[in-house]
Protein backbone atom coordinates (compact mmCIF):
# COMPACT_ATOMS: atom_id res chain seq x y z
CA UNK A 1 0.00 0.00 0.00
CA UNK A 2 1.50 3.62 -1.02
CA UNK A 3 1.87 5.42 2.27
CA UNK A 4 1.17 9.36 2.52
CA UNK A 5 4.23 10.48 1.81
CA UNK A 6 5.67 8.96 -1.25
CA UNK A 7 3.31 11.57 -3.22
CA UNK A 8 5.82 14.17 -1.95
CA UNK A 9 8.78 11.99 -2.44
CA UNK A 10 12.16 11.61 0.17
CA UNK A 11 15.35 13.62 0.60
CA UNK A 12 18.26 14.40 2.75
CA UNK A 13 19.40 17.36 4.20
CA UNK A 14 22.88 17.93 5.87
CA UNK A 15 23.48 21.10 7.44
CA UNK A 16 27.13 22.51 8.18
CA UNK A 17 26.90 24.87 10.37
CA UNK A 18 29.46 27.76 10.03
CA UNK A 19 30.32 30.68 8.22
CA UNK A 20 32.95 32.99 7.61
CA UNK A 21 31.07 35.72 8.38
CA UNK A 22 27.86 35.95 10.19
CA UNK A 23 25.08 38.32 8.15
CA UNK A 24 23.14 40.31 9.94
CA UNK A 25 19.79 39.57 8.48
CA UNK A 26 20.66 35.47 8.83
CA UNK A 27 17.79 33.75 10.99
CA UNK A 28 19.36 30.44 10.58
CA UNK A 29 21.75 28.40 12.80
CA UNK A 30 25.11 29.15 11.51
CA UNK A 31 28.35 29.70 13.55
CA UNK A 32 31.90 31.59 13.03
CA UNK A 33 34.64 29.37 14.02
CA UNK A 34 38.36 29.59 13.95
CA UNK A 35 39.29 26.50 13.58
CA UNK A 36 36.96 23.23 12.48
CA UNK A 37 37.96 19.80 12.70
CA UNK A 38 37.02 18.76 9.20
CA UNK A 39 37.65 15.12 9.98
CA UNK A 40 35.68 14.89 13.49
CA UNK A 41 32.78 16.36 11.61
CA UNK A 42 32.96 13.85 8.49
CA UNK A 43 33.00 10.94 10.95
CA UNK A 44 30.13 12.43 12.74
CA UNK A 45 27.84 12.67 9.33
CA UNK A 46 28.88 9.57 8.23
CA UNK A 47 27.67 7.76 11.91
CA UNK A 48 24.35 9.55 11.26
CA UNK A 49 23.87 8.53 7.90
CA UNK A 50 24.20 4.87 9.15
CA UNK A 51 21.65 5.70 11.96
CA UNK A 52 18.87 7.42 9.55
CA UNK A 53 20.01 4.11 6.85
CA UNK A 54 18.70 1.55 9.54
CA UNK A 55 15.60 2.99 9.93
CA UNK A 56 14.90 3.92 6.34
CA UNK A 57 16.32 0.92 3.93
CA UNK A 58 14.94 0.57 0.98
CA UNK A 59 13.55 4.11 0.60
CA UNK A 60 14.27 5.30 -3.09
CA UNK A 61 16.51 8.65 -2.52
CA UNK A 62 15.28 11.73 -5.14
CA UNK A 63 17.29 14.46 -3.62
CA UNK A 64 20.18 15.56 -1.30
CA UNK A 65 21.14 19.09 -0.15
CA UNK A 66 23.76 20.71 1.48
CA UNK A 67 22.75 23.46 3.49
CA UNK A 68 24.19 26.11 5.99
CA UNK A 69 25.99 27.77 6.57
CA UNK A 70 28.56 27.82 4.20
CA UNK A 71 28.76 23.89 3.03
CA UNK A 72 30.99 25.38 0.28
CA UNK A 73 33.35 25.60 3.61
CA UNK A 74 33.73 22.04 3.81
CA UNK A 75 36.50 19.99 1.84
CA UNK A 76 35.79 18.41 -0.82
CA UNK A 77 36.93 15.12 0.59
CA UNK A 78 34.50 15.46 3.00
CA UNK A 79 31.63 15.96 0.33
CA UNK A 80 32.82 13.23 -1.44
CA UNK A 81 32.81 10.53 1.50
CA UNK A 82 29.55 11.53 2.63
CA UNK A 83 27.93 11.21 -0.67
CA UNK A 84 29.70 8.05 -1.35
CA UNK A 85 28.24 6.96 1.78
CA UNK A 86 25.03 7.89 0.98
CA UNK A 87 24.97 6.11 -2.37
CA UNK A 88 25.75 2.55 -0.36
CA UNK A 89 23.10 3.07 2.08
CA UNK A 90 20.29 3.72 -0.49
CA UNK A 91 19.14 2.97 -3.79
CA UNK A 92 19.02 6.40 -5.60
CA UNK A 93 16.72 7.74 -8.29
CA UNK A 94 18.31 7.98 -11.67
CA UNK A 95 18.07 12.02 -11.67
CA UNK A 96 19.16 12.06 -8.34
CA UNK A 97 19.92 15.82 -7.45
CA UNK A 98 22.39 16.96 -5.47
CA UNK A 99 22.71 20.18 -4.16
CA UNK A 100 25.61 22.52 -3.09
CA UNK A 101 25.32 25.93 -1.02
CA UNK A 102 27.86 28.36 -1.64
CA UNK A 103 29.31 31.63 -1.25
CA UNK A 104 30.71 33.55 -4.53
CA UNK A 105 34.14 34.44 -2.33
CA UNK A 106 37.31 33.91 -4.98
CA UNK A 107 38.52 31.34 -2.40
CA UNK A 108 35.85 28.68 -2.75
CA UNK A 109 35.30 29.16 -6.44
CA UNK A 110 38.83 27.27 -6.69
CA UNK A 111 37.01 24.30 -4.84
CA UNK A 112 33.54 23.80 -7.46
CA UNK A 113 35.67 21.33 -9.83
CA UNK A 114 36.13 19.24 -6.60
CA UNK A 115 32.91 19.48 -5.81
CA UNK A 116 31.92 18.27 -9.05
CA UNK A 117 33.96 15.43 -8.82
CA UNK A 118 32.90 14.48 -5.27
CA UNK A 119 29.30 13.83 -6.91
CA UNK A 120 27.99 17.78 -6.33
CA UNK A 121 25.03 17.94 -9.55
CA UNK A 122 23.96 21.40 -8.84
CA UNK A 123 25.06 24.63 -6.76
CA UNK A 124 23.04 27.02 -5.53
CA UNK A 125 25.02 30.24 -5.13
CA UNK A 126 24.08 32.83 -2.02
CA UNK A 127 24.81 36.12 -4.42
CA UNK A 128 22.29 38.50 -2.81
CA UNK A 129 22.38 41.71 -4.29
CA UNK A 130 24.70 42.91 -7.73
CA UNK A 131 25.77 46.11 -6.24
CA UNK A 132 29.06 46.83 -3.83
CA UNK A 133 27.05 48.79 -1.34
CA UNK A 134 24.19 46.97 -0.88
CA UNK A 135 26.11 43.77 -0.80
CA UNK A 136 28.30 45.54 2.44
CA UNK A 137 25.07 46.75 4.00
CA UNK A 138 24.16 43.46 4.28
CA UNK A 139 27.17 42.08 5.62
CA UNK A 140 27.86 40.24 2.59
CA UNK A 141 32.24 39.26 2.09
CA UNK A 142 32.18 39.55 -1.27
CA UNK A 143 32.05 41.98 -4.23
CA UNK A 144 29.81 42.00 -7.48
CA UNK A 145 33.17 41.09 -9.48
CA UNK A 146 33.75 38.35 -7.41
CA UNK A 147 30.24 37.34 -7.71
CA UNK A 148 30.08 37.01 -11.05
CA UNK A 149 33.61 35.54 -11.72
CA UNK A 150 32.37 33.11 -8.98
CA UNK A 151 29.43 32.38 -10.80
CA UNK A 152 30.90 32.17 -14.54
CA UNK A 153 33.40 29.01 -13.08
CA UNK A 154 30.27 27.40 -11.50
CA UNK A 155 28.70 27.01 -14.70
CA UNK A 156 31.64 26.06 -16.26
CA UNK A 157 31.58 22.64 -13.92
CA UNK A 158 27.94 22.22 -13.11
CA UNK A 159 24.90 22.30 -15.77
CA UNK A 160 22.54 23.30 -12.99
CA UNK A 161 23.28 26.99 -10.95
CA UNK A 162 21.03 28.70 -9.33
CA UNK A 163 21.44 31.81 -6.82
CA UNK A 164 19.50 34.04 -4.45
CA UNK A 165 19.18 37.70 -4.60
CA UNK A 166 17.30 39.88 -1.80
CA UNK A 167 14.93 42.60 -2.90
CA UNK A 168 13.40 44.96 -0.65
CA UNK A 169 16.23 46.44 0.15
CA UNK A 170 16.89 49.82 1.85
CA UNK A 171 16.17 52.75 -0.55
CA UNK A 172 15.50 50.99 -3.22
CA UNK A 173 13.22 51.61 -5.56
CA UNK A 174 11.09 49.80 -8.22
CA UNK A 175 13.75 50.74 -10.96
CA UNK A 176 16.56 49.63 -9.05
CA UNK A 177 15.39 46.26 -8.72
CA UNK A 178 13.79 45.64 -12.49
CA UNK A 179 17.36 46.82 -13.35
CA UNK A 180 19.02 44.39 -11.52
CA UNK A 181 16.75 41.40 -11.61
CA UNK A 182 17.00 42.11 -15.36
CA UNK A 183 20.77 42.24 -15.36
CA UNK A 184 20.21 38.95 -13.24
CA UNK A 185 18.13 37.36 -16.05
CA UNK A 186 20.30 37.74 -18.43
CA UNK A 187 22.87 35.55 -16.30
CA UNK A 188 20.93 32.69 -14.95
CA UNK A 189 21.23 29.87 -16.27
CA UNK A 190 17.84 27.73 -15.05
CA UNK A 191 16.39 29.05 -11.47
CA UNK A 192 16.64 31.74 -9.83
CA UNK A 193 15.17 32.09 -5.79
CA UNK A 194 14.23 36.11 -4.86
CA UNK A 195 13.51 36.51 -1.81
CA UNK A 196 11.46 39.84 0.24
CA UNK A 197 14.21 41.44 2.90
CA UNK A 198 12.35 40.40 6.10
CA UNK A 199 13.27 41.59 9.62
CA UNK A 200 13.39 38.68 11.96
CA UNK A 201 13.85 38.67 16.10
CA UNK A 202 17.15 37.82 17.46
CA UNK A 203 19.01 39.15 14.20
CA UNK A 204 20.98 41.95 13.70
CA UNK A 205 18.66 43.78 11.77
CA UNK A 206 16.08 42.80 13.95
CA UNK A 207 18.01 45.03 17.08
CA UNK A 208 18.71 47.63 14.92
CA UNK A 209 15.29 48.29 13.33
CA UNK A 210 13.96 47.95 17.17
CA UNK A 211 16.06 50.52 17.80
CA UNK A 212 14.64 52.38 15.00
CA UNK A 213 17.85 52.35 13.01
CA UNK A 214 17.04 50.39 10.17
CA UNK A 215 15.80 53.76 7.41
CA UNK A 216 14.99 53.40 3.96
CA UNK A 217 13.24 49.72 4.34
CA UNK A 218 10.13 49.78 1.57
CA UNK A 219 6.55 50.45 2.77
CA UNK A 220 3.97 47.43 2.48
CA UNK A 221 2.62 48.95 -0.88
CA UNK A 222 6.20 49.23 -2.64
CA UNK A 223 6.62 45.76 -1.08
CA UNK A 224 3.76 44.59 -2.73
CA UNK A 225 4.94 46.10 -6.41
CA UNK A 226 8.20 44.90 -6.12
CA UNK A 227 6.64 41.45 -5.70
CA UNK A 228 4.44 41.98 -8.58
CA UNK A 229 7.07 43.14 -10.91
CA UNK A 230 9.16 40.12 -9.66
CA UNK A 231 6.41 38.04 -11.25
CA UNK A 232 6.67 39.86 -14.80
CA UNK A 233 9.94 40.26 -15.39
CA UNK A 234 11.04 36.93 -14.20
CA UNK A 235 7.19 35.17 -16.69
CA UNK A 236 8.91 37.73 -19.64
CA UNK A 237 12.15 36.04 -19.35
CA UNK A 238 11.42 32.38 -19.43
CA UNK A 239 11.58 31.80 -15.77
CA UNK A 240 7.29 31.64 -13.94
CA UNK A 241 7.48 31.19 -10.38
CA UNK A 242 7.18 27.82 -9.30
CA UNK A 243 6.74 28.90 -6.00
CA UNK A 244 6.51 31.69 -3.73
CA UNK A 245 10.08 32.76 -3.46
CA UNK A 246 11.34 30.53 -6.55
CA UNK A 247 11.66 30.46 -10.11
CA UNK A 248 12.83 28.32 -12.95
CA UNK A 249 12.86 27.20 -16.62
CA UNK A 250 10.92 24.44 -17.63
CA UNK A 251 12.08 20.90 -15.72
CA UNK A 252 14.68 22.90 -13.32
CA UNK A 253 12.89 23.24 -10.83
CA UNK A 254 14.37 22.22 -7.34
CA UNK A 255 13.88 18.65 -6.60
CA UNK A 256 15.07 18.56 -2.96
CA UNK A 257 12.36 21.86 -2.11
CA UNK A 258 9.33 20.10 -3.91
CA UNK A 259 9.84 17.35 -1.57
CA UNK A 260 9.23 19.93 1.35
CA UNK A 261 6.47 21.77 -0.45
CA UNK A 262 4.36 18.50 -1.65
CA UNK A 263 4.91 17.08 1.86
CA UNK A 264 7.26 13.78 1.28
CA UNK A 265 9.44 12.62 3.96
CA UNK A 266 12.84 14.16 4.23
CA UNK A 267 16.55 13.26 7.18
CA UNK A 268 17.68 16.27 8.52
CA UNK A 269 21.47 15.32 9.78
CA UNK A 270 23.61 18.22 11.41
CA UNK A 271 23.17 20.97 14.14
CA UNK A 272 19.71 22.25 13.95
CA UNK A 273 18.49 20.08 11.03
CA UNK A 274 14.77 19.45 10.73
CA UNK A 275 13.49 16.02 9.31
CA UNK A 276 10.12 14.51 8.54
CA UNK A 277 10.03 10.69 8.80
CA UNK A 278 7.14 8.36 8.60
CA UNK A 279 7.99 5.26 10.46
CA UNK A 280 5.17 2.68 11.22
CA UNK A 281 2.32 4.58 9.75
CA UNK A 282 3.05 7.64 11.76
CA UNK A 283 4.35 10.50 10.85
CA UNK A 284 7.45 11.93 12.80
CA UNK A 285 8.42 15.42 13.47
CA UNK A 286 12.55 15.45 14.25
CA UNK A 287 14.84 18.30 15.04
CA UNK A 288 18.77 18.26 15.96
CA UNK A 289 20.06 20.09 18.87
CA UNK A 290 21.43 23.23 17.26
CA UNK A 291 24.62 23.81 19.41
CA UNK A 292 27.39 22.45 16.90
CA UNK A 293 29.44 21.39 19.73
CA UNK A 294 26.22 19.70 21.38
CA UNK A 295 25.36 17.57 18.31
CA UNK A 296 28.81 16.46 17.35
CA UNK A 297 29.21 15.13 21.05
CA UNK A 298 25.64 13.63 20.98
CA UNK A 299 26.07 11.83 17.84
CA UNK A 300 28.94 9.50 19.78
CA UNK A 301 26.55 8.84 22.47
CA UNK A 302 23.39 8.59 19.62
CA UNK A 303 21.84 11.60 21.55
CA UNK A 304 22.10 14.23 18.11
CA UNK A 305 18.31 14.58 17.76
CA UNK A 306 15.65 15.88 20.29
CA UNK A 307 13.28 13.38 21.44
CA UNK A 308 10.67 12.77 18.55
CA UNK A 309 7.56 14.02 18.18
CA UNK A 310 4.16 12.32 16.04
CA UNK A 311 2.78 14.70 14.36
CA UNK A 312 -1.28 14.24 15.11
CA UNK A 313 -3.59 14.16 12.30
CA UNK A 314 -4.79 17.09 12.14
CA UNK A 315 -0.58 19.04 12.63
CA UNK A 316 0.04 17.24 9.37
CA UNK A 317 -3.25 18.55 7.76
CA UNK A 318 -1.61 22.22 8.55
CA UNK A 319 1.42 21.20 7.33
CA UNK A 320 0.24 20.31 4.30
CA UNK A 321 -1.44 23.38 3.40
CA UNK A 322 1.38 25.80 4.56
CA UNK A 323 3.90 23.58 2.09
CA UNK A 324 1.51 22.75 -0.28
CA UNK A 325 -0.16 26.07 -1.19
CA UNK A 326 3.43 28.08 -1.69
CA UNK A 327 3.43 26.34 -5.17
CA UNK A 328 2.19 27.08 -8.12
CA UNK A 329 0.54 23.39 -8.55
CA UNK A 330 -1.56 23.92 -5.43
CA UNK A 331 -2.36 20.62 -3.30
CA UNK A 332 -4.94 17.58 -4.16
CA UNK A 333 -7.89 18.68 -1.91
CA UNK A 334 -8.89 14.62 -1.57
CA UNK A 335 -4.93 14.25 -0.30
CA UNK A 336 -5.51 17.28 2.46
CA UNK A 337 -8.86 15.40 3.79
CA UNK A 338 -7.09 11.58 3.62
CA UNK A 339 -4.15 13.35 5.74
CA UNK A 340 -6.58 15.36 8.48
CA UNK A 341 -9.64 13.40 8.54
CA UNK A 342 -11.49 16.30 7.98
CA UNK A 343 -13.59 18.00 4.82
CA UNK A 344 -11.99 21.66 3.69
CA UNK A 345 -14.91 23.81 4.49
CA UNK A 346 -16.77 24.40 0.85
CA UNK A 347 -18.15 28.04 2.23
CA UNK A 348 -14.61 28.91 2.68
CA UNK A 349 -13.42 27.53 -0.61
CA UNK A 350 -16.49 29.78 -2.27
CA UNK A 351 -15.71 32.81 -0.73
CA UNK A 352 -12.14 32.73 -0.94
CA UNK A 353 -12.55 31.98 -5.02
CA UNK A 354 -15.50 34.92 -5.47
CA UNK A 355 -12.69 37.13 -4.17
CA UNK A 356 -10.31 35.77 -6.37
CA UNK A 357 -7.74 34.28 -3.76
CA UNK A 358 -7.71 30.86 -4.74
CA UNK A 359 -8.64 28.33 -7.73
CA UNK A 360 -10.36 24.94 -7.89
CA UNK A 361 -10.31 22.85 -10.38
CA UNK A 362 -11.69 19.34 -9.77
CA UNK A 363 -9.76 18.19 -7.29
CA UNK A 364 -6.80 20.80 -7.39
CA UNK A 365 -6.80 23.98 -4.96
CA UNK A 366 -4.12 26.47 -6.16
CA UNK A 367 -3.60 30.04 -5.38
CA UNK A 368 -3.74 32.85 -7.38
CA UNK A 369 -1.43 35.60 -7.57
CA UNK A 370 -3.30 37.85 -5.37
CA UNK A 371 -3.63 35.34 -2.88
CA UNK A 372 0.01 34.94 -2.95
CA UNK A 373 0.79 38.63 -1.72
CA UNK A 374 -1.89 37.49 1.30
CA UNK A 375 -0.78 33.96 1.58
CA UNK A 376 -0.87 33.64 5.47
CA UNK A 377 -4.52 34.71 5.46
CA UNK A 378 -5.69 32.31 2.99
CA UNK A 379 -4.30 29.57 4.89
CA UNK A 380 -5.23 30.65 7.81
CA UNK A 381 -8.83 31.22 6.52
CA UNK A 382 -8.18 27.26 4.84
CA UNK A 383 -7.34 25.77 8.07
CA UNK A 384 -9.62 23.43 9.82
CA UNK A 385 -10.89 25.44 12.94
């Protein structure tokens, strides 16, 4: 019988924790370190790939990522034992993806034909903004020439690049970013993921625009066009959003985040890591203590991850939704009741098309662009209450 989650398929995700720099609008767990015992660390990831093996054999892998971080930090010998170690525990999809961050810094672009040879299919390139002073502002190493040079050697050893860029910035204006995400365009080679600035808690930016010295950030409505014109330029040059934040040709879309959005089970190995893991018939919610130094000691004594969590019925139901409705292919409304045990209300659905929020169409809910800009509230509105 096809359990719940091979409709969203499986994946790995290894997180390496540090950085050379920490940037100030980073929510994520990443670390600055002097000094990092490469090999202590590869021995760690490969004992937890043997743990997550034992419980998982058999399990077709689609997609692996490397996440951070920096993982372009790491040697390549590392990379290359832990994906030859993942290719003996499990039998692997014939596209199998794998996935590389990195940082355009001169140093590491030296390292992508190692990477390539270590297994690496595809790198996904933290670029953020193709201007010198916005780059500083947000704490960023490296310059646009660097960037770019950076960027021209990853495509010389990997078919598949993609790279992030952060609008929203502060100051800018409308014409600022068409000119750039134009400029942008005209470089990327199959997927592209632009993401809003947001201030979060606990970050740098989130003190300083506390303190009210964060000026220039956009107001809700210039938010709100930036988005929109995010969504032409990006349809005019071959690359629709696939989802919220993401875009891509044809076929190149990212394999390892679809398993997220359509809800398939995914490891998370490494400090902080998040997994999703149904084992049994129930579906398990897992999470890695995020201290580096915690985990690496835990994983000798098999104490990495949290105690686990089963997610009830109804958590998964929400989970579903959140993931499901970022994309563009919406979510299989019969799939949503199967996973909750409980009916999407058909008032709600109504209203929320009459306003022009969401689609249905037979047995596929998707949102429409508008409801995209209000995404929270249409979920929120979607939820079972």
């Amino acid at each position: 019988m096809t359990e719940d989650w091979q409709q969203g398929g499986f994946g790995l995700y290894i997180h390496w924790p540090f950085c050379e720099a920490k940037c100030p609008y980073c929510d994520f767990n990443s670390h600055v370190s002097r000094s990092i015992d490469q090999k202590a660390w590869r021995d760690a990831y490969l004992t937890e790939l043997a743990r997550a093996a034992s419980e998982t054999q058999g399990r077709v892998l689609n997609a692996v990522f490397f996440g951070g971080g920096t993982p372009s930090l790491m040697d390549p010998e590392t990379v290359a034992d832990i994906i030859s170690a993942i290719r003996a525990h499990w039998p692997t999809s014939n596209d199998l993806e794998i996935t590389l961050e990195a940082n355009p810094g001169s140093v590491e672009a030296g390292r992508f034909a190692a990477f390539r040879q270590a297994g690496v299919s595809r790198v996904s390139m933290g670029i953020q903004a193709l201007n010198d002073p916005d780059l500083k502002r947000l704490g960023r190493l490296h310059s646009t020439k660097e960037a770019l040079a950076a960027f021209d050697i990853a495509r010389g050893h990997f078919e598949r690049v993609s790279f992030d860029l952060i609008y929203g910035r502060q100051n800018q204006t409308c014409e600022d970013w068409e000119a750039e995400l134009k400029q942008a365009l005209t470089l990327a080679i199959d997927h592209v993921s632009l993401y809003q600035l947001t201030i979060e808690n606990g970050t740098a930016f989130g003190d300083r625009y506390a303190r009210g010295k964060l000026a220039g950030l956009p107001s809700e409505d210039l938010g709100a066009d930036m988005f929109q014109l995010t969504q032409d330029v990006c349809e005019q040059f071959g690359m629709p959003a696939y989802e919220v934040s993401n875009h891509a040709r044809e076929g190149a879309q990212s394999r390892h985040n679809l398993i997220y959005w359509r809800y398939g089970d995914y490891i998370g190995i490494g400090p902080g890591a998040h997994g999703r893991l149904t084992l049994n018939g129930s579906k398990m919610a897992t999470e890695c203590y995020s201290n580096p130094n915690r985990w690496l000691t835990g994983v000798a004594s098999g104490t990495s991850e949290k105690p686990r969590e089963a997610l009830s019925p109804q958590e998964q139901a929400t989970e579903f939704l959140l993931m499901g409705l970022r994309v563009k292919e919406g979510i299989s409304i019969d799939r949503f009741e199967k996973i909750g045990g409980v009916p999407l209300s058909r008032d709600t659905l109504d209203h929320l098309t009459d306003i022009g929020m969401i689609e249905v169409s037979g047995d596929r809910l998707t949102v429409k662009n508008q409801g995209v800009m209000v995404l929270n509230a249409v979920i929120e509105a979607l939820m079972p209450h």
